[in-house]
C-alpha atoms as a PDB file:
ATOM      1  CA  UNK A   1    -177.779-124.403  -9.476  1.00  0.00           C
ATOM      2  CA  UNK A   2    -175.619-121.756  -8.619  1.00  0.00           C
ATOM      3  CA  UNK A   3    -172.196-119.658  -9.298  1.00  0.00           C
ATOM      4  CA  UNK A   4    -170.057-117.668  -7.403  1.00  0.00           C
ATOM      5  CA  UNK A   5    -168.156-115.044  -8.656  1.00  0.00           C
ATOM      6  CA  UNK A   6    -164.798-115.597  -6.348  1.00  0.00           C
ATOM      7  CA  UNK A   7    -163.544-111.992  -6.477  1.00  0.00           C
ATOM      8  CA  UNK A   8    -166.532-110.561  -4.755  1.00  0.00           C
ATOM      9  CA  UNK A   9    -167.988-113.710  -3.368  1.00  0.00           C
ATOM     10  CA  UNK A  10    -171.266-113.009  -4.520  1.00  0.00           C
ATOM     11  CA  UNK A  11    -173.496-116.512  -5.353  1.00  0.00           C
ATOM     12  CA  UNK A  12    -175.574-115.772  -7.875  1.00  0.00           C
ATOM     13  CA  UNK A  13    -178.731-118.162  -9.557  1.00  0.00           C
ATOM     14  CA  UNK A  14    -177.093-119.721 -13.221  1.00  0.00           C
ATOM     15  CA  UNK A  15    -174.558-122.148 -14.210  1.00  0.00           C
ATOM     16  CA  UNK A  16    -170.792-122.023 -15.302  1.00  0.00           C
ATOM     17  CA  UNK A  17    -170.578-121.575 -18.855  1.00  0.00           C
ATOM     18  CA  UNK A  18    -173.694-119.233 -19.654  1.00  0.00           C
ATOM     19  CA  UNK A  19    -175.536-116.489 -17.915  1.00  0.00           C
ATOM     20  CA  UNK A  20    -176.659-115.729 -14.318  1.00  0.00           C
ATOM     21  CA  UNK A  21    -180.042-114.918 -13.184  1.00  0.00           C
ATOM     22  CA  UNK A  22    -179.303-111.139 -13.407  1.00  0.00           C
ATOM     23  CA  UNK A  23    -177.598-111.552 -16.649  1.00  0.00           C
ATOM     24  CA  UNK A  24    -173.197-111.869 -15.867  1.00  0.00           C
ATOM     25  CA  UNK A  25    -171.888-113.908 -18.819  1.00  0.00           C
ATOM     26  CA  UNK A  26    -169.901-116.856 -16.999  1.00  0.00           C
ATOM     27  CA  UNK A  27    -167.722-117.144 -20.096  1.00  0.00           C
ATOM     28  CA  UNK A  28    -166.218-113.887 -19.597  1.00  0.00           C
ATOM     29  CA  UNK A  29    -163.353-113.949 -17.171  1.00  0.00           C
ATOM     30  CA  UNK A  30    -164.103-117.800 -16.843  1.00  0.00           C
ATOM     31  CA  UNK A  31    -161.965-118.531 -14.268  1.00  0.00           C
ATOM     32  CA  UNK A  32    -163.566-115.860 -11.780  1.00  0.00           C
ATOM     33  CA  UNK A  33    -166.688-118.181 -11.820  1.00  0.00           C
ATOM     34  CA  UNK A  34    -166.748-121.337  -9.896  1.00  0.00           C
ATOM     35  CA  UNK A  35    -169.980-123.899  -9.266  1.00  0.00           C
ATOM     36  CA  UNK A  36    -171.125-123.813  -5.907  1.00  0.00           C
ATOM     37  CA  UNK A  37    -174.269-125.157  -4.014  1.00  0.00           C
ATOM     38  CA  UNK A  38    -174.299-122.436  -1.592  1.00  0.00           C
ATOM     39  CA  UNK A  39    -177.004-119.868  -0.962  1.00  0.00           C
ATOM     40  CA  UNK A  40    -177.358-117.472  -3.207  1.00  0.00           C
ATOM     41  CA  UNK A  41    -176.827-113.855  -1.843  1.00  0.00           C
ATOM     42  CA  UNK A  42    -177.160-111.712  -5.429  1.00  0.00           C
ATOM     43  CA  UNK A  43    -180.096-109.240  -4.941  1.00  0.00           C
ATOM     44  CA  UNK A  44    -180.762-108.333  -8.226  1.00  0.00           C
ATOM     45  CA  UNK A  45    -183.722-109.228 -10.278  1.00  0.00           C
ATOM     46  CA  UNK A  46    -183.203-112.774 -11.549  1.00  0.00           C
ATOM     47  CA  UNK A  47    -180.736-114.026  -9.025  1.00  0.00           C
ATOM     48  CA  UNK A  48    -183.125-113.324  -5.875  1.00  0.00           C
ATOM     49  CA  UNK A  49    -185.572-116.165  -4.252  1.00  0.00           C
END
């Protein structure tokens, strides 16, 4: 699954509600978060295939 943050359009490996691969917490600023099947561009340690 994946999230994108919509301010910076960056998809990032996690859910909505809880962490990202690369640690963001999805709870804070919830509503800059949004579920999303696309591919996940986040380069950072976690997020990255």
């Amino acid at each position: 699954m994946a999230v994108k943050h919509t301010p910076t359009g960056e998809v990032h490996r996690g859910n909505k509600g809880g962490k990202t691969g690369c640690g963001f917490d999805t709870r804070d600023n919830p509503s800059h978060w949004v579920s999303s099947h696309e591919r996940i561009t986040c380069g950072k340690n976690g997020c990255k295939n």
